[in-house]
Protein backbone atom coordinates (compact mmCIF):
# COMPACT_ATOMS: atom_id res chain seq x y z
CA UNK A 1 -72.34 -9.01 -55.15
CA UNK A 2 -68.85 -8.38 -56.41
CA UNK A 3 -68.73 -5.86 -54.53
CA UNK A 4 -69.07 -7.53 -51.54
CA UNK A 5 -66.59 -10.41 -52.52
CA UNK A 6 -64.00 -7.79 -52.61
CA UNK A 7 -64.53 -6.08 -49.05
CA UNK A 8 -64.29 -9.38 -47.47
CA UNK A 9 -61.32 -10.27 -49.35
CA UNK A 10 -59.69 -7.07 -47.91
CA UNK A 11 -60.81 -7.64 -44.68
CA UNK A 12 -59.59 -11.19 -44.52
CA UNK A 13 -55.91 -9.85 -45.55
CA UNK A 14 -56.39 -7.07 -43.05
CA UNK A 15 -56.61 -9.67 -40.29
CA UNK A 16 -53.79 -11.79 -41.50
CA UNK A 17 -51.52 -8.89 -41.58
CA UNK A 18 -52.14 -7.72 -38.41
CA UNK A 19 -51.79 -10.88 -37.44
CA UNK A 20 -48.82 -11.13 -38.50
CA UNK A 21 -47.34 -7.52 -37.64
CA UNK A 22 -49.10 -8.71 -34.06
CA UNK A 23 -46.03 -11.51 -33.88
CA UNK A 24 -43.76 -9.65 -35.50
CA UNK A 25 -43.87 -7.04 -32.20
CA UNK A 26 -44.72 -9.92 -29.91
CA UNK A 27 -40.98 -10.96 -31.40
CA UNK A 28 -39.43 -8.09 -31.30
CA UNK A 29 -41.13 -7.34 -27.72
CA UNK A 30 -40.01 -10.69 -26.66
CA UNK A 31 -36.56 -10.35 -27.93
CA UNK A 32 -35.92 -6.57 -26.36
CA UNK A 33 -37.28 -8.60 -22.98
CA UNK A 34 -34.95 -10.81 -22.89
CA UNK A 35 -31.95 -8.77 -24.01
CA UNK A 36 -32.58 -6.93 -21.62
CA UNK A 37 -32.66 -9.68 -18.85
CA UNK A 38 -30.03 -11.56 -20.49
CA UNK A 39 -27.99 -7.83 -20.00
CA UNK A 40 -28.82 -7.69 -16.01
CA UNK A 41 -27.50 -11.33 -15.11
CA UNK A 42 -24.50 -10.77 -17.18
CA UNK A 43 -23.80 -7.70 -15.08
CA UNK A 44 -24.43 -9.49 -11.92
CA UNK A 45 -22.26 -12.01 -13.46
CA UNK A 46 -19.49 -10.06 -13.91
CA UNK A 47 -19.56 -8.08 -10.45
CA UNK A 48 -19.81 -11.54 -9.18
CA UNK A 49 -16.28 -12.24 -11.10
CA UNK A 50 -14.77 -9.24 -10.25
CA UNK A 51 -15.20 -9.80 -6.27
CA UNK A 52 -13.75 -13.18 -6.87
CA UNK A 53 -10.84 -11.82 -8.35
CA UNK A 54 -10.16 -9.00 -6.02
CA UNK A 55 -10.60 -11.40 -3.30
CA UNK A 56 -8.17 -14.02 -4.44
CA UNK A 57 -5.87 -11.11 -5.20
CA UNK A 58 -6.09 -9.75 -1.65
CA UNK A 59 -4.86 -13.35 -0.41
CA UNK A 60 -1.83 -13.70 -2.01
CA UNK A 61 -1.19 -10.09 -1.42
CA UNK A 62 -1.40 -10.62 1.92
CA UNK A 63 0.36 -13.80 2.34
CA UNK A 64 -2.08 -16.25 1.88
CA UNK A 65 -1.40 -17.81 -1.34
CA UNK A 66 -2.28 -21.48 -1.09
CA UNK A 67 -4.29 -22.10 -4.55
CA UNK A 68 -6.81 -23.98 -1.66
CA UNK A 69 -7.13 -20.47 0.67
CA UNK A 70 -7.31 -18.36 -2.76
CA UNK A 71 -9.98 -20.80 -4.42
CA UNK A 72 -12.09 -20.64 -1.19
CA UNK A 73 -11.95 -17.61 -0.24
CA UNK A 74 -12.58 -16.07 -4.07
CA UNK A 75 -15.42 -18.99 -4.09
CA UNK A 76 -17.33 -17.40 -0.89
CA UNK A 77 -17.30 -14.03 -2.28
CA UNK A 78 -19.27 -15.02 -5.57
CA UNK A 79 -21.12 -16.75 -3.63
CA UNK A 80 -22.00 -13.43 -1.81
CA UNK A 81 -23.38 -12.20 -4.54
CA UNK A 82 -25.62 -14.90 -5.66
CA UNK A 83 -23.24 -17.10 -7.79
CA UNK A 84 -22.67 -20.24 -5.93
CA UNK A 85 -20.43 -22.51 -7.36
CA UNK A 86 -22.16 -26.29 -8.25
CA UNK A 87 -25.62 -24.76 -7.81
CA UNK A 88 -27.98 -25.46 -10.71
CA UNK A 89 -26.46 -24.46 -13.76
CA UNK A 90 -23.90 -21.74 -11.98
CA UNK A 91 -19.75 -23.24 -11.90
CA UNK A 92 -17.46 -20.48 -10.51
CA UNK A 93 -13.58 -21.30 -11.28
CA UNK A 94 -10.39 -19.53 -10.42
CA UNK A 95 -7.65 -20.38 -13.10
CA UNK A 96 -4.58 -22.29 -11.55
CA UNK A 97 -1.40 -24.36 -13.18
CA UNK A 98 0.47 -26.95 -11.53
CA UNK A 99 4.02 -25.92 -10.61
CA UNK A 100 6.84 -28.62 -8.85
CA UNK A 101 3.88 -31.04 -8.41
CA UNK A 102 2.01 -28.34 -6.54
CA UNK A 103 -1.21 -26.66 -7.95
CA UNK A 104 -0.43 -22.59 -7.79
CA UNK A 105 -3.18 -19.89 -8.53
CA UNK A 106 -2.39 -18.64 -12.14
CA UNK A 107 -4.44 -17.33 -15.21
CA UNK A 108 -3.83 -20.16 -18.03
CA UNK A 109 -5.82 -17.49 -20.31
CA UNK A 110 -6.19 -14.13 -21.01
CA UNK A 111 -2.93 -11.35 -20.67
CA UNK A 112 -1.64 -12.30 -17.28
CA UNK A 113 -0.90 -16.07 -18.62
CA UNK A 114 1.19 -17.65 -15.78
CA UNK A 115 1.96 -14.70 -13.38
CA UNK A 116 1.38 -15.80 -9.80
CA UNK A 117 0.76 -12.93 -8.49
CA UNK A 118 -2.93 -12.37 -10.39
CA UNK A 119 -5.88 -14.25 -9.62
CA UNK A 120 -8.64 -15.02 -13.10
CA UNK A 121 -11.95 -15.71 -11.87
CA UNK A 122 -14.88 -17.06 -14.17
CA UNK A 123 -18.99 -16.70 -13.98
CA UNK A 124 -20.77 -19.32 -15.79
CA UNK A 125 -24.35 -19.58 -15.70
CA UNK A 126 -27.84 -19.98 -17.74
CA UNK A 127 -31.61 -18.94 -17.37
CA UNK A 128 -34.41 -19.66 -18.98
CA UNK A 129 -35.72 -17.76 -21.72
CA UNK A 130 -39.31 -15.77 -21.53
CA UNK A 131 -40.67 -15.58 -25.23
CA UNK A 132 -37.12 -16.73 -27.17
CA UNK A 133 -38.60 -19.91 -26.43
CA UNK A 134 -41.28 -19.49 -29.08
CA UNK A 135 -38.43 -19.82 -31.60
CA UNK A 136 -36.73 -22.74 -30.06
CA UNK A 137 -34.45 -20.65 -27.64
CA UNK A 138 -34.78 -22.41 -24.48
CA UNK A 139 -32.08 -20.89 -22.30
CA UNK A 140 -29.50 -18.09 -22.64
CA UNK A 141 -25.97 -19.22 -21.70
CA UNK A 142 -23.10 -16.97 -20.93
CA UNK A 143 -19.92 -16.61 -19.48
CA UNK A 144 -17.85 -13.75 -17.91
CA UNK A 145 -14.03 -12.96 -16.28
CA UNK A 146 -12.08 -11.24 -14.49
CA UNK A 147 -8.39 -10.36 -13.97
CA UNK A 148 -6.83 -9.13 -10.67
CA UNK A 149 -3.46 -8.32 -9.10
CA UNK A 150 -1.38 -6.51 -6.84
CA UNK A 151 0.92 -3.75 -8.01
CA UNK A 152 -0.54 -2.00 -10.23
CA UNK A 153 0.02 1.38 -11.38
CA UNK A 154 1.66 2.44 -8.04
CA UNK A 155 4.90 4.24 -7.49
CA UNK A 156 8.27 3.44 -7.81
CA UNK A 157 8.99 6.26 -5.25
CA UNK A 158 10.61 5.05 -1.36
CA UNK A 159 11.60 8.43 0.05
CA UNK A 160 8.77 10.81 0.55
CA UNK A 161 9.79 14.38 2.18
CA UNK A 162 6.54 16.14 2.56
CA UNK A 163 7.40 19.78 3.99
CA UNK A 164 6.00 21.38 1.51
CA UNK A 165 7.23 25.45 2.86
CA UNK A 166 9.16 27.34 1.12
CA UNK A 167 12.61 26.84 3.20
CA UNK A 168 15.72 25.64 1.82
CA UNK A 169 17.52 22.29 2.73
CA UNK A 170 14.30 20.40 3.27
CA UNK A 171 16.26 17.34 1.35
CA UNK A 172 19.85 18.34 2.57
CA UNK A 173 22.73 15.94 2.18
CA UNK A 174 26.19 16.87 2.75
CA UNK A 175 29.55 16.26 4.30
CA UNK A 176 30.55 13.55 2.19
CA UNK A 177 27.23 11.53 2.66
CA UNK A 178 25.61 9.21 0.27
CA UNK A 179 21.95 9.07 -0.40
CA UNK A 180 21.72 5.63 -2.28
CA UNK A 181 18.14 4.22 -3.51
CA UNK A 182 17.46 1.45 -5.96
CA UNK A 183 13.70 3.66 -6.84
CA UNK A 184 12.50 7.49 -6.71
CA UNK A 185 12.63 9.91 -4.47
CA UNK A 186 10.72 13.10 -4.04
CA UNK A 187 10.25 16.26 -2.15
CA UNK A 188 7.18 18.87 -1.57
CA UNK A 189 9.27 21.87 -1.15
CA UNK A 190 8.82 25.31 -2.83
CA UNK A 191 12.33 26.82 -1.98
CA UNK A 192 14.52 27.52 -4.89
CA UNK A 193 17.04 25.45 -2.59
CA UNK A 194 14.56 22.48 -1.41
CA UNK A 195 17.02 20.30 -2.44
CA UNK A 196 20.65 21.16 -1.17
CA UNK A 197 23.51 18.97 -1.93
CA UNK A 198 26.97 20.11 -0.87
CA UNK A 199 30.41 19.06 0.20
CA UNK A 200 31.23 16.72 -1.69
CA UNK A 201 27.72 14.43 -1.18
CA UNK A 202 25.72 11.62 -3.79
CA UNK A 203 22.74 11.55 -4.26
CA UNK A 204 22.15 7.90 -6.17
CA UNK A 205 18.41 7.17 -7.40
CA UNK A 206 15.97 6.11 -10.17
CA UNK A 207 14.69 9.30 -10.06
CA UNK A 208 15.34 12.59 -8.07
CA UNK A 209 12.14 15.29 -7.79
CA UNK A 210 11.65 18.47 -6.15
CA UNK A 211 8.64 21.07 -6.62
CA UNK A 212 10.37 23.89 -6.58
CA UNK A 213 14.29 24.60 -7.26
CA UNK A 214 17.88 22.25 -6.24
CA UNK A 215 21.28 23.64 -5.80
CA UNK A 216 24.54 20.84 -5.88
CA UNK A 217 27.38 22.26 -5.17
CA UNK A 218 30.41 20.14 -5.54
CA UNK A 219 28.16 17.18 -5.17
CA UNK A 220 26.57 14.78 -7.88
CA UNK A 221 22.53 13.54 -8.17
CA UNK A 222 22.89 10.26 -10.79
CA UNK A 223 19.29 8.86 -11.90
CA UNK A 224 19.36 5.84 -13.11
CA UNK A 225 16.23 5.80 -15.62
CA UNK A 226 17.12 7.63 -18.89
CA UNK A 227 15.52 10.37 -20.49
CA UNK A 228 14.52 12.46 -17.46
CA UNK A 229 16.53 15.62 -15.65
CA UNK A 230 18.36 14.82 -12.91
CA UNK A 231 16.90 15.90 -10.79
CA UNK A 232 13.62 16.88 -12.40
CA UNK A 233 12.95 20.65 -10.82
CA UNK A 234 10.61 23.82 -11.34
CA UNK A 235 13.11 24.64 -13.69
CA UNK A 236 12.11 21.03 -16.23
CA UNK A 237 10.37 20.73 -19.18
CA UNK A 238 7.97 18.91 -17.57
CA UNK A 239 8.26 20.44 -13.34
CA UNK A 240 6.87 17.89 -11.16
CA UNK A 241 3.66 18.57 -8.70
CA UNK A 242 3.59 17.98 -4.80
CA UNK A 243 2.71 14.19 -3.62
CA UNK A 244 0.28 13.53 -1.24
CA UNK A 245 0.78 11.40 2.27
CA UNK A 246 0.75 7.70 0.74
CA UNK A 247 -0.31 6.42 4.09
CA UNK A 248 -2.34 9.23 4.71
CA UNK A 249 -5.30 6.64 4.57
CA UNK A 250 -3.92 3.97 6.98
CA UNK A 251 -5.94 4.63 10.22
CA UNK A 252 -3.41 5.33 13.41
CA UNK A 253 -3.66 2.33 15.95
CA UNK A 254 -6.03 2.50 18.78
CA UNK A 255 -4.21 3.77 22.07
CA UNK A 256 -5.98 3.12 25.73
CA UNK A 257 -4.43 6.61 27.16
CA UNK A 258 -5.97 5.92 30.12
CA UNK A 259 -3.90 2.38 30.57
CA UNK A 260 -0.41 1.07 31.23
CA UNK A 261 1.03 -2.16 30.12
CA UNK A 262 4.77 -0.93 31.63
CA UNK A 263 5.96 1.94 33.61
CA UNK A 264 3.46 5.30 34.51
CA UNK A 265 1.97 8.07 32.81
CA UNK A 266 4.84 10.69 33.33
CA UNK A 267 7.12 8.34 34.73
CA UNK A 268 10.58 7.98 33.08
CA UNK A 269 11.66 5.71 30.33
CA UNK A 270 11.42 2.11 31.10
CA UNK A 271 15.08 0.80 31.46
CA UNK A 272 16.03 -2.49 29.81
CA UNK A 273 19.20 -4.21 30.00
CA UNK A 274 19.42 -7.17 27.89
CA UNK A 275 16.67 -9.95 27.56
CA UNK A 276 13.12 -10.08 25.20
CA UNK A 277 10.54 -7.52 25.73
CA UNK A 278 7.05 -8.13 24.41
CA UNK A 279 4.31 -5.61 22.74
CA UNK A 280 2.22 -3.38 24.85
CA UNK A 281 1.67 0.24 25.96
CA UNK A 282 5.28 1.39 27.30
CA UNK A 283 4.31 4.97 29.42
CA UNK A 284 7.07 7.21 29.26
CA UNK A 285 8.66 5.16 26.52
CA UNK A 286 11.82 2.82 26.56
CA UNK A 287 15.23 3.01 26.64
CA UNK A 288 17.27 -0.11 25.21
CA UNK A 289 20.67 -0.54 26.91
CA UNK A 290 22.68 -3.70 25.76
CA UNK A 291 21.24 -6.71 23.79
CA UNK A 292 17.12 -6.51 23.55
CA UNK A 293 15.14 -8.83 21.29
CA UNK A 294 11.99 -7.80 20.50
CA UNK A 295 8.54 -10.43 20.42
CA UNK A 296 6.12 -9.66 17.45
CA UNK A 297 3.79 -7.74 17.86
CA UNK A 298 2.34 -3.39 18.45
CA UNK A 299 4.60 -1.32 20.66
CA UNK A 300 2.97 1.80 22.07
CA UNK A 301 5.28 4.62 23.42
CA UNK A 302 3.42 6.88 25.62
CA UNK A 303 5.83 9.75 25.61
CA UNK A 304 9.24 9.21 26.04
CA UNK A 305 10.02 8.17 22.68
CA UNK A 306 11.80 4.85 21.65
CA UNK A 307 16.00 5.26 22.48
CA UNK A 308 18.38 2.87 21.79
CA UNK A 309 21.58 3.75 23.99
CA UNK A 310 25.08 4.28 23.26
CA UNK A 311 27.97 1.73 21.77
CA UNK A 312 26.89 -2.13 22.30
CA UNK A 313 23.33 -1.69 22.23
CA UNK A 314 20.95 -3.04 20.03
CA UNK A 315 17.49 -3.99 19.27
CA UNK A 316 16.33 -7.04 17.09
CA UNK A 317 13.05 -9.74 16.49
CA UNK A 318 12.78 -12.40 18.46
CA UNK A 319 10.28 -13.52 16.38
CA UNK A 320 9.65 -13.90 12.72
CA UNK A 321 6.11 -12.00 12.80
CA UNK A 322 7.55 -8.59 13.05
CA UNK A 323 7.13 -5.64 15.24
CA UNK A 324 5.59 -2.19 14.19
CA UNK A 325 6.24 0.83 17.38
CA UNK A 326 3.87 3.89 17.27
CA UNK A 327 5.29 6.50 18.59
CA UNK A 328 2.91 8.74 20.61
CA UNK A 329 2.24 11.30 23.42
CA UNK A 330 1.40 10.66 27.13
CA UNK A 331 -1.78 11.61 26.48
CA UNK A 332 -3.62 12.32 23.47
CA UNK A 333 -1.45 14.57 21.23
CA UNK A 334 -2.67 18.19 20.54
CA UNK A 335 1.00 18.91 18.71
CA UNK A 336 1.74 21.44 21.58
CA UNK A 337 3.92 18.86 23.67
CA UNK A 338 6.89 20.88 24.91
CA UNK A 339 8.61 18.39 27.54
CA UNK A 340 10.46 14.78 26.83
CA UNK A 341 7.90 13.12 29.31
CA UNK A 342 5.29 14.37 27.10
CA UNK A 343 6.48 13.58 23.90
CA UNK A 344 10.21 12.67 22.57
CA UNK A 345 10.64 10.89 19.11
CA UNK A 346 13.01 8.12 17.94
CA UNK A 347 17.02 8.02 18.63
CA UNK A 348 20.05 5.66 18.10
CA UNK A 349 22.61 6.62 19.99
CA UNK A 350 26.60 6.80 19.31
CA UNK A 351 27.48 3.16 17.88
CA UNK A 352 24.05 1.43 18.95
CA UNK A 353 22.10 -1.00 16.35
CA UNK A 354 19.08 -2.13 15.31
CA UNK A 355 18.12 -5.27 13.17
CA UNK A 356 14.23 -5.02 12.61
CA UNK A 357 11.37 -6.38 10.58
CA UNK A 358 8.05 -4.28 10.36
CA UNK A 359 5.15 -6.51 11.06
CA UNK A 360 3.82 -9.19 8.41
CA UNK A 361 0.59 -10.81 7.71
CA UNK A 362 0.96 -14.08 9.07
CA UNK A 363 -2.41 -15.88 8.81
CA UNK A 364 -3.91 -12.42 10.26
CA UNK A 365 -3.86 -8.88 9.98
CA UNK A 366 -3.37 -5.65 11.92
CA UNK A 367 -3.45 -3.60 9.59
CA UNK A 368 0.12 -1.84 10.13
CA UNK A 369 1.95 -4.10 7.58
CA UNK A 370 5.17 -3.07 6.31
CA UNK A 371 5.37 0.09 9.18
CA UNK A 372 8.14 -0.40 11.25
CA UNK A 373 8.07 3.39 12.76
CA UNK A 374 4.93 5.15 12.93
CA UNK A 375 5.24 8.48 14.39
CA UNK A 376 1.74 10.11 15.62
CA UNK A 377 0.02 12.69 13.42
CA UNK A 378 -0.86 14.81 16.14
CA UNK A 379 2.28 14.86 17.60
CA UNK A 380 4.63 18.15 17.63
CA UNK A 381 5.55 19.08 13.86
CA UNK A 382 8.94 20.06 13.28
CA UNK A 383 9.28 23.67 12.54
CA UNK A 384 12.03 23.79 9.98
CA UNK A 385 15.09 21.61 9.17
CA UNK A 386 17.25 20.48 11.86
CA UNK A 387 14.54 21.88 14.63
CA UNK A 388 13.04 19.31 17.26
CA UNK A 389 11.16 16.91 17.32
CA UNK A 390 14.35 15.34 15.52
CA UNK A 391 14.42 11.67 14.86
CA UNK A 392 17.93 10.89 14.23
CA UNK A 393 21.09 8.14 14.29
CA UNK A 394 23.52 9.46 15.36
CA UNK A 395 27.52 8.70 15.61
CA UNK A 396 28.30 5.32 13.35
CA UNK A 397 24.73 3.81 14.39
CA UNK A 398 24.51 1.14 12.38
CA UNK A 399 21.14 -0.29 11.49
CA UNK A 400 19.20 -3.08 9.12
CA UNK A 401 15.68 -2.19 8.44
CA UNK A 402 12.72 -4.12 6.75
CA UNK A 403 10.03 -1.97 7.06
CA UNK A 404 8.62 1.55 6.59
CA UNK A 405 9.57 4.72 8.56
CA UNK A 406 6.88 7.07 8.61
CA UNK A 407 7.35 10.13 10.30
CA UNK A 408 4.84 12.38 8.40
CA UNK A 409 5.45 15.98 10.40
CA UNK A 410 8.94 15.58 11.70
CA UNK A 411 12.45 15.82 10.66
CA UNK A 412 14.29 12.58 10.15
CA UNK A 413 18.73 12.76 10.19
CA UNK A 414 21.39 10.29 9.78
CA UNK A 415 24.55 11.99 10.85
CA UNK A 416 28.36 11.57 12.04
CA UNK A 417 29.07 8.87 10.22
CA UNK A 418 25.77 6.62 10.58
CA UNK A 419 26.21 3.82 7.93
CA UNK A 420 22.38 3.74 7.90
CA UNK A 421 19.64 1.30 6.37
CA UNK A 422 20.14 -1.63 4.30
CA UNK A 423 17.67 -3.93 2.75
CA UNK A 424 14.37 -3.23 2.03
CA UNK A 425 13.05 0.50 3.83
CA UNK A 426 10.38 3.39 2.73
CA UNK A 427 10.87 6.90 4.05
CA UNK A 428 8.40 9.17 4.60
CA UNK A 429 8.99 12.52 6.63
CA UNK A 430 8.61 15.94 6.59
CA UNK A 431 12.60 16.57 6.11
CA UNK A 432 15.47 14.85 5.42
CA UNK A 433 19.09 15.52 6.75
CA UNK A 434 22.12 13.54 6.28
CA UNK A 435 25.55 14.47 6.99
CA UNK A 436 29.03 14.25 8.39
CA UNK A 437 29.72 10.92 5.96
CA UNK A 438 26.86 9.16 7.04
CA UNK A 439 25.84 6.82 4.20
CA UNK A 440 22.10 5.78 3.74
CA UNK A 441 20.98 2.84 1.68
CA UNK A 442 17.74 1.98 0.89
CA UNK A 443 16.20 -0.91 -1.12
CA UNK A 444 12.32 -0.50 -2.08
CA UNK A 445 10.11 -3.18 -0.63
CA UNK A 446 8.47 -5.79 -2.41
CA UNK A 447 4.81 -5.34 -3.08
CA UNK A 448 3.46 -8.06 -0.85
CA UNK A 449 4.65 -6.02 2.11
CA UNK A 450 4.70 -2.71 1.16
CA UNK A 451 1.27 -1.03 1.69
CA UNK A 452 2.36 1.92 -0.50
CA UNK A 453 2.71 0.29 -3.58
CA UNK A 454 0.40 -3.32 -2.79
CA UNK A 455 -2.55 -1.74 -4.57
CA UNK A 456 -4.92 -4.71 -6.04
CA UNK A 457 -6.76 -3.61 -9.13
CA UNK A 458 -8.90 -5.21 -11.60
CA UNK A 459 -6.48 -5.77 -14.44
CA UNK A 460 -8.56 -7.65 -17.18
């Protein structure tokens, strides 16, 4: 009978301690669950914060900086994802201060406290809990954000020579001729004498680079940042490597070759003589003679190049939208173009001027922001320094860009006493050739128009 008391007894506590190990790992089971789910809506969360950020960040980037366009436009792309501001227990908010009585989109937490130019987005949100409940855990609250802005981590560089053979004088400035620039400047090539300054020449930068060797003879390169070799060579510490395109990823615009907006396919240049042109498909190109202003807008040249004639002419906005001109082939460009009807490239003439501002982002885009010359890809390299295709001013042109001049497989020259580029300009060719005192100045543009260095990244 004792016996008997005592199994029972056992049993009893047998069942009370599984019982109990039962909850224990309906707990723990419960717990992992909704960890676990807790861990997937925070991640949607914060994807959800990031677009918002990146969003807002694109806006003011691109112009469109009105804490109301920002805040709407960031809104709509959490709301993308699921996150809709207002709805049940979800509240979306993009961090802004007030600034001259006017509410601005700014962080007021976090690292980027008060900088205008980065957009903080915040995820709140709660669900319901599975089994937390049991132990008086209704709902799981959380809260994530996200940091973005433009400018980040880019380069300080503005003059890009790309020819990366091994031939000297792919950067060549002499005959008394100044090379001025307020940021870097670099070149691809391999030649022992890439980089040839002579004659009494400047070279004024940041920094100067050059893959392979320089030779400055009776000449002077000045960087302005401290520390580095000037220039920095093969022959450095630390030798610089090549640099890719930077707008090797910008699509080349869309050309009709099969359409005319002025002149004929193989006709000569159309002629203009004073007065306001607007944007279109020029066929055999366009020569400016006198005063021209020029309406906002895409200008096409369909071989023929773009010429501005000799002393008294000039080219300049009419409008404050900008103008980008894409400089391509009669018909579709196979790079074996041999005649100026087929293909010609850009030239200011003896004592002609230009006043231009690349195109902007006004309300909308093109997607050619910042490019103020944009020479085909396809078009007819040049074969070495100082070989056509040449794209030169020539003979005191005198000229005020905004705007970037990209002329990836062609030479571009400044000689006989051009006084060249001033405010803000980015070069990017596959040589560079200034001589005969010709002075070029060039200013880096700001970020918000500069699609080489407007980058938006997540920052926070």
């Amino acid at each position: 009978m004792q016996q008997y008391t005592i199994h029972s007894k056992q049993r009893g506590l047998v069942i009370i301690f599984a019982t109990l190990a039962m909850l224990v790992f309906l707990i723990i089971a419960g717990l992992v669950i909704d960890t676990g789910y807790a861990y997937y809506k925070y991640r949607q969360a914060q994807t959800a914060a990031d677009a918002a950020a990146l969003t807002g960040a694109y806006e003011i980037k691109n112009g469109r900086d009105t804490y109301n366009n920002v805040s709407t436009k960031a809104l709509a792309a959490a709301a993308e994802l699921g996150f809709t501001s207002g709805t049940d227990d979800t509240l979306v908010t993009i961090e802004s201060s007030t600034v001259g009585g006017n509410q601005v989109v700014s962080p007021t937490t976090g690292a980027y406290v008060g900088d205008t130019s980065a957009v903080r987005a915040t995820v709140s949100d709660a669900f319901p809990s599975f089994f937390l409940s049991v132990i008086g855990i209704e709902q799981i609250d959380y809260s994530v954000s996200a940091t973005a802005r433009g400018g980040v981590g880019v380069s300080n560089n503005c003059i890009y020579v790309l020819g990366e053979e091994n031939k000297e004088k792919m950067l060549y400035v002499t005959s008394d001729s100044q090379l001025n620039a307020n940021c870097g400047i670099v070149a691809n090539s391999r030649s022992n004498k890439g980089l040839y300054v002579s004659s009494g020449s400047e070279i004024n930068a940041t920094t100067v680079e050059t893959v392979g060797g320089s030779d400055i003879s009776g000449s002077s390169v000045s960087c302005s940042v401290e520390g580095a070799d000037c220039p920095t060579d093969k022959n450095s510490d630390n030798p610089p490597t090549k640099v890719a395109d930077p707008l090797a990823n910008i699509p080349a615009p869309a050309v009709n070759y099969s359409t005319c907006d002025y002149g004929s396919p193989g006709g000569s240049r159309r002629e203009v003589e004073n007065g306001t042109i607007n944007p279109g498909t020029y066929c055999g190109g366009l020569l400016i003679k006198g005063h021209v202003k020029m309406n906002d807008g895409l200008y096409v040249m369909r071989g023929g190049g773009f010429v501005v004639d000799g002393s008294g002419s000039s080219a300049k906005n009419a409008g404050s939208g900008g103008v980008t001109i894409y400089n391509t082939c009669k018909n579709a460009c196979t790079g074996s173009e041999d005649d100026e009807k087929d293909y010609w490239a850009i030239e200011l003439k003896s004592g002609s001027g230009i006043e231009l501002e690349a195109t902007k982002c006004n309300g909308s885009c093109s997607g050619y922001e910042g490019i103020l010359f944009f020479a085909d890809r396809n078009a007819p390299e040049s074969p070495e320094p100082e070989k056509e295709p040449r794209n030169y001013f020539d003979s005191s042109a005198s000229s005020t860009f905004k705007g970037i001049i990209y002329l990836p497989q062609q030479s571009f020259e400044v000689t006989s006493g051009s006084s060249g580029f001033g405010a803000e300009t980015i070069i990017v060719s596959k040589y560079l050739y200034l001589s005969s005192s010709s002075v070029l100045n060039i200013s880096s543009l700001s970020s918000g128009e500069n699609p080489i260095t407007s980058e938006v990244t997540l920052v926070e």
